[in-house]
N, C-alpha and C. Protein backbone atom coordinates (compact mmCIF):
# COMPACT_ATOMS: atom_id res chain seq x y z
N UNK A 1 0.84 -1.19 0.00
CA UNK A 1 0.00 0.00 0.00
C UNK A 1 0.87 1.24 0.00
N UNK A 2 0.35 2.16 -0.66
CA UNK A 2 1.01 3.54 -0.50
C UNK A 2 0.24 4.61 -0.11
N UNK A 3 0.51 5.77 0.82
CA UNK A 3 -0.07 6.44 1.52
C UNK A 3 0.21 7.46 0.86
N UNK A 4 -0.93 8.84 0.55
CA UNK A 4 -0.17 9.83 0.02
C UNK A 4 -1.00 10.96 1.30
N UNK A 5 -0.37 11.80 1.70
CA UNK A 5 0.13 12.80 2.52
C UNK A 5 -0.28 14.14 1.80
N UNK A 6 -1.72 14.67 2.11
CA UNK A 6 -1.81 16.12 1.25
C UNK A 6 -1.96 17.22 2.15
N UNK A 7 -0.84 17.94 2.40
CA UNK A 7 -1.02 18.90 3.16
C UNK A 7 -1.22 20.57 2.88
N UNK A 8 -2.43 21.23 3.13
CA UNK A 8 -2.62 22.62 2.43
C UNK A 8 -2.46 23.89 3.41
N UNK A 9 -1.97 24.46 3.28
CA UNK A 9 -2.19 25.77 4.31
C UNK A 9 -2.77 26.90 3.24
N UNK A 10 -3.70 27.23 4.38
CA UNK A 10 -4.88 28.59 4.19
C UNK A 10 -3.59 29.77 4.22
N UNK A 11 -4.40 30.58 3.69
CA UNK A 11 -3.82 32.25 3.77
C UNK A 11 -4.81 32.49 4.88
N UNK A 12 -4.31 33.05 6.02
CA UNK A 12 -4.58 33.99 7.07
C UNK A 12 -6.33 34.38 6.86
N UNK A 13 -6.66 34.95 5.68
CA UNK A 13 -7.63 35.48 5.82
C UNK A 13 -8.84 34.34 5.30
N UNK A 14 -8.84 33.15 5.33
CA UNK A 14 -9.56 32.31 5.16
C UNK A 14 -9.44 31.38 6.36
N UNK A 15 -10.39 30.82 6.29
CA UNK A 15 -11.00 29.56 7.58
C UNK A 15 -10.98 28.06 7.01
N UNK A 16 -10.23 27.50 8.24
CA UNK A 16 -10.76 25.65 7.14
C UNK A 16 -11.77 25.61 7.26
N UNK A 17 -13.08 26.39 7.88
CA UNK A 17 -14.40 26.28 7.69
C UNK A 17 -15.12 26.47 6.41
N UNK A 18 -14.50 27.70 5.97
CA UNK A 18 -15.12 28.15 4.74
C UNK A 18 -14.45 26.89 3.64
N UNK A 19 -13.27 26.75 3.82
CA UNK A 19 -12.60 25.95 2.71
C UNK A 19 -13.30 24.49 2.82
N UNK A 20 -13.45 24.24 3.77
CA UNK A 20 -14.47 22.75 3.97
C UNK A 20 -16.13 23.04 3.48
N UNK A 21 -16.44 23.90 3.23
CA UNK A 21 -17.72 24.21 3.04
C UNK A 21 -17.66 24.17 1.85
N UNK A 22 -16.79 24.61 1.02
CA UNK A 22 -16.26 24.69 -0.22
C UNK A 22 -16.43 23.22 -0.98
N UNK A 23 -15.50 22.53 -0.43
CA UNK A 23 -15.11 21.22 -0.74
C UNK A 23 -16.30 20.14 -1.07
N UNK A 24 -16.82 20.39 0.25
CA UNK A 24 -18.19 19.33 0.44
C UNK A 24 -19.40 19.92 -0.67
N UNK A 25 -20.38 21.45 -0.34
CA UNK A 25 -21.14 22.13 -0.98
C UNK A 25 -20.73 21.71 -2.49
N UNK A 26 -19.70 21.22 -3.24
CA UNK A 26 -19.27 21.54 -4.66
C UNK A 26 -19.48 20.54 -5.19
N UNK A 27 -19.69 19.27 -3.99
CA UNK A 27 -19.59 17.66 -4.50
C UNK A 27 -18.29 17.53 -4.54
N UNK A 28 -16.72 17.92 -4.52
CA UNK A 28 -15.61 17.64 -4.57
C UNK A 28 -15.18 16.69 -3.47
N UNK A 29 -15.96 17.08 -2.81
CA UNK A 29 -15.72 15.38 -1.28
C UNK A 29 -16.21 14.35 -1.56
N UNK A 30 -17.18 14.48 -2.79
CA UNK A 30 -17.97 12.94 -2.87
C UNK A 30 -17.21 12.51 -5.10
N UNK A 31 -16.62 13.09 -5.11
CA UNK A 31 -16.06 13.34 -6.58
C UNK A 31 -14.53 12.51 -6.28
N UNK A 32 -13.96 13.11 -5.43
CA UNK A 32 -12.83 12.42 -4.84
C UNK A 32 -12.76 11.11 -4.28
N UNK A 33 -13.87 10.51 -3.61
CA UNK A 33 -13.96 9.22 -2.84
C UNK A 33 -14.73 8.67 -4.22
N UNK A 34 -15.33 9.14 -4.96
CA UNK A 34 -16.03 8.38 -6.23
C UNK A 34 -14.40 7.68 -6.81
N UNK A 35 -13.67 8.84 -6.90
CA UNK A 35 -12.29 7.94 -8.22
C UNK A 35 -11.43 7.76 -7.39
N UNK A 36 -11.14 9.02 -6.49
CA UNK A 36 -9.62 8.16 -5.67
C UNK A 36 -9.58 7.06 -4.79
N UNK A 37 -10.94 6.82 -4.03
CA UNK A 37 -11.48 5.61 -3.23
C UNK A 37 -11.26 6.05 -1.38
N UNK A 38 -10.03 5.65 -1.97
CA UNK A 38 -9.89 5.37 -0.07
C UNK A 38 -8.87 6.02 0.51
N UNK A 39 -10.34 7.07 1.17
CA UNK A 39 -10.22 8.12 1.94
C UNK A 39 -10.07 7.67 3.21
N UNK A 40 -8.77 7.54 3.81
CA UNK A 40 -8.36 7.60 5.49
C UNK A 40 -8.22 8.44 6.13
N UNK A 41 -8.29 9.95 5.91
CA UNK A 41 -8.47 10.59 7.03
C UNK A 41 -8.52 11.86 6.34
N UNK A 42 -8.99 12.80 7.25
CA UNK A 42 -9.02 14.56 6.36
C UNK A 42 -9.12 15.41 8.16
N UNK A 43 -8.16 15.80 7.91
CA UNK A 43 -7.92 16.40 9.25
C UNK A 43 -7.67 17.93 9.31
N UNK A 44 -8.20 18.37 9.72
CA UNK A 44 -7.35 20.26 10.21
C UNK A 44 -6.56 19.97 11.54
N UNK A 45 -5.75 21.16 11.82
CA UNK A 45 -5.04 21.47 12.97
C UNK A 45 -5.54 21.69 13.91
N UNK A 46 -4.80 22.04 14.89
CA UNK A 46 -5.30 22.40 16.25
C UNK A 46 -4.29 23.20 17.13
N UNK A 47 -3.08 22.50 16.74
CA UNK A 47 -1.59 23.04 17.44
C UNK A 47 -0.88 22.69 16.63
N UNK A 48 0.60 23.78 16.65
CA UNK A 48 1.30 23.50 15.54
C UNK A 48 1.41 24.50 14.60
N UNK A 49 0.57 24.51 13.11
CA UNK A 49 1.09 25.05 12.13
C UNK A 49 -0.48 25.07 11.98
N UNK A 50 -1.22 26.32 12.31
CA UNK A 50 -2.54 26.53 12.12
C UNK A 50 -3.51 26.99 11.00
N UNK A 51 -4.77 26.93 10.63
CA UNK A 51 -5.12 26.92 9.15
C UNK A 51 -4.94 26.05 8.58
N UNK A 52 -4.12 24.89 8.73
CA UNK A 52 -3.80 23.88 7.94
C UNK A 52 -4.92 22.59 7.55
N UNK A 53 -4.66 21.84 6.63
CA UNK A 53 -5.94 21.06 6.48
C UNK A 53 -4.90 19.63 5.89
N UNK A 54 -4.96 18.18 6.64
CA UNK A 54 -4.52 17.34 6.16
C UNK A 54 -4.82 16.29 5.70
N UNK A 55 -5.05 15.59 4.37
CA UNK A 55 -5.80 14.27 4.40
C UNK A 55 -4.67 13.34 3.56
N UNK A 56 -5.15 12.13 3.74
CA UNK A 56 -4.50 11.11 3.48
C UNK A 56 -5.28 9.78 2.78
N UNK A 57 -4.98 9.44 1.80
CA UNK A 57 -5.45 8.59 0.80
C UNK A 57 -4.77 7.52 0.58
N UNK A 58 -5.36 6.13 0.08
CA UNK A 58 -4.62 4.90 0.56
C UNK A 58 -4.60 4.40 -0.98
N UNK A 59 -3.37 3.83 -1.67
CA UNK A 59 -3.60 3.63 -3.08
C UNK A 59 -2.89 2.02 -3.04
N UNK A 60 -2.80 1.26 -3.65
CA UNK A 60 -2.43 -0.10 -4.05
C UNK A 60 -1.09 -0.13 -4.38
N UNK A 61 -0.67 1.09 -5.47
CA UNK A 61 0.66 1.16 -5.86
C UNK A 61 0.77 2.80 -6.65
N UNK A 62 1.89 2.84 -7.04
CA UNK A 62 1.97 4.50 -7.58
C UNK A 62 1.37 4.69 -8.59
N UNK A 63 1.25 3.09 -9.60
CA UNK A 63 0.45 3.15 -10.89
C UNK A 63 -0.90 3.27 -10.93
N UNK A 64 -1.52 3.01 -9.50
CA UNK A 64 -2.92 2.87 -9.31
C UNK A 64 -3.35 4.57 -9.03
N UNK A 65 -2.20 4.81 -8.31
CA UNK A 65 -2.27 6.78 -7.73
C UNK A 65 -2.58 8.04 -9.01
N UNK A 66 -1.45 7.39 -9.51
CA UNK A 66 -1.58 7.96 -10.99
C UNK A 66 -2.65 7.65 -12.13
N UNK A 67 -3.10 6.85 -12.50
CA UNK A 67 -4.54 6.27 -12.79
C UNK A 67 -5.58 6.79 -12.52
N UNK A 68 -5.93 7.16 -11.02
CA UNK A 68 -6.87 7.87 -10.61
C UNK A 68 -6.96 9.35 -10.49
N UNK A 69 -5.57 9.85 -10.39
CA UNK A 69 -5.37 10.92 -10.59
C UNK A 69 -5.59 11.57 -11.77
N UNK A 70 -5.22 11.15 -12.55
CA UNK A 70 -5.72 11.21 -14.18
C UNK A 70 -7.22 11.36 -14.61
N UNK A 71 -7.50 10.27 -13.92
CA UNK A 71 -9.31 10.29 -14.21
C UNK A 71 -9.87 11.85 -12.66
N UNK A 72 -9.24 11.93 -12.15
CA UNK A 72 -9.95 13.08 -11.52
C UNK A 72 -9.89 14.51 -12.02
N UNK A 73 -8.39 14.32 -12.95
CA UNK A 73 -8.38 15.66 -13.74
C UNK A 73 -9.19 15.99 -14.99
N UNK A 74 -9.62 14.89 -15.76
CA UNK A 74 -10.70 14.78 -16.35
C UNK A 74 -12.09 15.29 -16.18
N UNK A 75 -12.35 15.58 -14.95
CA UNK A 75 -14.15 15.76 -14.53
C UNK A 75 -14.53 17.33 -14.67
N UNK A 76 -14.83 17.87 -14.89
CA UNK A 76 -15.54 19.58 -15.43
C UNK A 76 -15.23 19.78 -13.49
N UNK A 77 -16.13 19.23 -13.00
CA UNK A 77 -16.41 19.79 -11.70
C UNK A 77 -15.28 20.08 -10.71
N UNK A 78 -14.21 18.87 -10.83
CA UNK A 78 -12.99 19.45 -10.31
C UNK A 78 -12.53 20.24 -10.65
N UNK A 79 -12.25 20.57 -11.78
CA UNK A 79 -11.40 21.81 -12.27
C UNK A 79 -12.31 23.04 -11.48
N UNK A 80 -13.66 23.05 -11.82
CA UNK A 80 -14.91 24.21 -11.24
C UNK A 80 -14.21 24.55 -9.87
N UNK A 81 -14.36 23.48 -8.86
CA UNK A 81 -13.98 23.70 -7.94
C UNK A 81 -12.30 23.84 -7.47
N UNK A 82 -11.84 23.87 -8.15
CA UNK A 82 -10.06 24.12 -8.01
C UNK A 82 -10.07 25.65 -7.98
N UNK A 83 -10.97 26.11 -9.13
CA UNK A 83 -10.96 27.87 -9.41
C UNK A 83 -11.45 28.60 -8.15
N UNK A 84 -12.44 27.81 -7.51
CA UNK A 84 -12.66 28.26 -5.96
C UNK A 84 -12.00 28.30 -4.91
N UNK A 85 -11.04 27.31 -5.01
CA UNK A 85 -10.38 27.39 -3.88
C UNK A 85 -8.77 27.56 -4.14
N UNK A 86 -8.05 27.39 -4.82
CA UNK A 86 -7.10 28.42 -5.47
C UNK A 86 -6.19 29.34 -4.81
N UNK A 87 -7.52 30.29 -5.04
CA UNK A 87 -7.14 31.81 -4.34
C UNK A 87 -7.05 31.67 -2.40
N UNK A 88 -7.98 30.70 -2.14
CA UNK A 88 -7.36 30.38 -0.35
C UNK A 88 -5.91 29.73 -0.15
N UNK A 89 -5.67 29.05 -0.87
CA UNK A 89 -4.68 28.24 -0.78
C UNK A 89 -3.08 29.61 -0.24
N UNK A 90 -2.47 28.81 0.57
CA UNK A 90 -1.30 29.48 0.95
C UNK A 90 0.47 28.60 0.25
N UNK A 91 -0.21 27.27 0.59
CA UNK A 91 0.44 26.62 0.00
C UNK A 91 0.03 25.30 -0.13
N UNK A 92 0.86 24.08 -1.27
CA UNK A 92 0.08 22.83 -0.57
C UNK A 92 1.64 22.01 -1.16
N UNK A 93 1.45 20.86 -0.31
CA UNK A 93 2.25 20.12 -0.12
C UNK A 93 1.85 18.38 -0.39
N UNK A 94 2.92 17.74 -0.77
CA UNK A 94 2.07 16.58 -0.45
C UNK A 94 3.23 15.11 -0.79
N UNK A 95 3.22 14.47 0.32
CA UNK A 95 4.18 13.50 0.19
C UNK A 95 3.50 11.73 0.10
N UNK A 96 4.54 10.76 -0.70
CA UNK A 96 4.09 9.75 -0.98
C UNK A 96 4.75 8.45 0.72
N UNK A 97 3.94 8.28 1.04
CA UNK A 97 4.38 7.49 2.36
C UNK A 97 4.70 5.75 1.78
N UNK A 98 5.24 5.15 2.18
CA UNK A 98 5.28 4.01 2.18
C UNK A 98 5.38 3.09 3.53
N UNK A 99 4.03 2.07 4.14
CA UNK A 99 4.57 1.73 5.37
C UNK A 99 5.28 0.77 5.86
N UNK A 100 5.70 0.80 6.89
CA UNK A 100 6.62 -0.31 7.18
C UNK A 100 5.96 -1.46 7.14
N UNK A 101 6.82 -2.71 7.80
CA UNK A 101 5.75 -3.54 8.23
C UNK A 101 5.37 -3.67 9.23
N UNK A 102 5.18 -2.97 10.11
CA UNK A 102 4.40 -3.43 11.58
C UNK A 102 3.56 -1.67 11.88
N UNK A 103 3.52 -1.28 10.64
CA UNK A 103 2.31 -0.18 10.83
C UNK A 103 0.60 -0.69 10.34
N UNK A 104 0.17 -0.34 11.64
CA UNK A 104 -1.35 -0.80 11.66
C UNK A 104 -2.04 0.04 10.14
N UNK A 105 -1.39 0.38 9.34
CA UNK A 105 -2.32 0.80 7.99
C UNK A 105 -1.03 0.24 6.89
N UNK A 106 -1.63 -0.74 6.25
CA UNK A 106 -0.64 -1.32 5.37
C UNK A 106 -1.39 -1.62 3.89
């Protein structure tokens, strides 16, 4: 299994509220679990590095990541909703995990 790691930080003058309202309201939360599948976690901060918003997606292999990724850039509605949220974005980040073997998500 491979884990991918998407981490976004807000600009100051936006809320992960509004940006989650965004996400969900657009169908982009249910657009994403339609092709990328398996959604393990979508988290904001609390302490730390604040504004931030983190989720994590579980793929088979890099060829399967890429596959789906492909078919998500394809859909009208993602792109729709990329143009919305865009301009919140501060930065985004995002790393490919691989787990060991004695991690309880494999």
């Amino acid at each position: 299994m491979l884990i991918e790691e998407r981490h976004y930080l807000l600009k100051p003058e936006f809320t992960t509220a509004a940006y989650l309202d965004i996400f969900v309201s657009s169908g982009a939360l249910d657009l994403q679990r339609r092709i990328l599948g398996n959604l393990l976690g979508y988290f904001t901060t609390e302490i730390g590095e604040l504004n931030a918003l983190v989720h994590l997606w579980g793929y088979e292999s890099f060829e399967e990541r890429t596959r789906r990724r492909v078919l998500l850039n394809t859909e009208p509605a993602w792109h729709e909703y990329l143009v919305r949220i865009r301009p919140m974005l501060r930065s985004m980040t995002n790393r490919l995990l691989v787990p060991t073997d004695f991690s309880p998500i494999r």
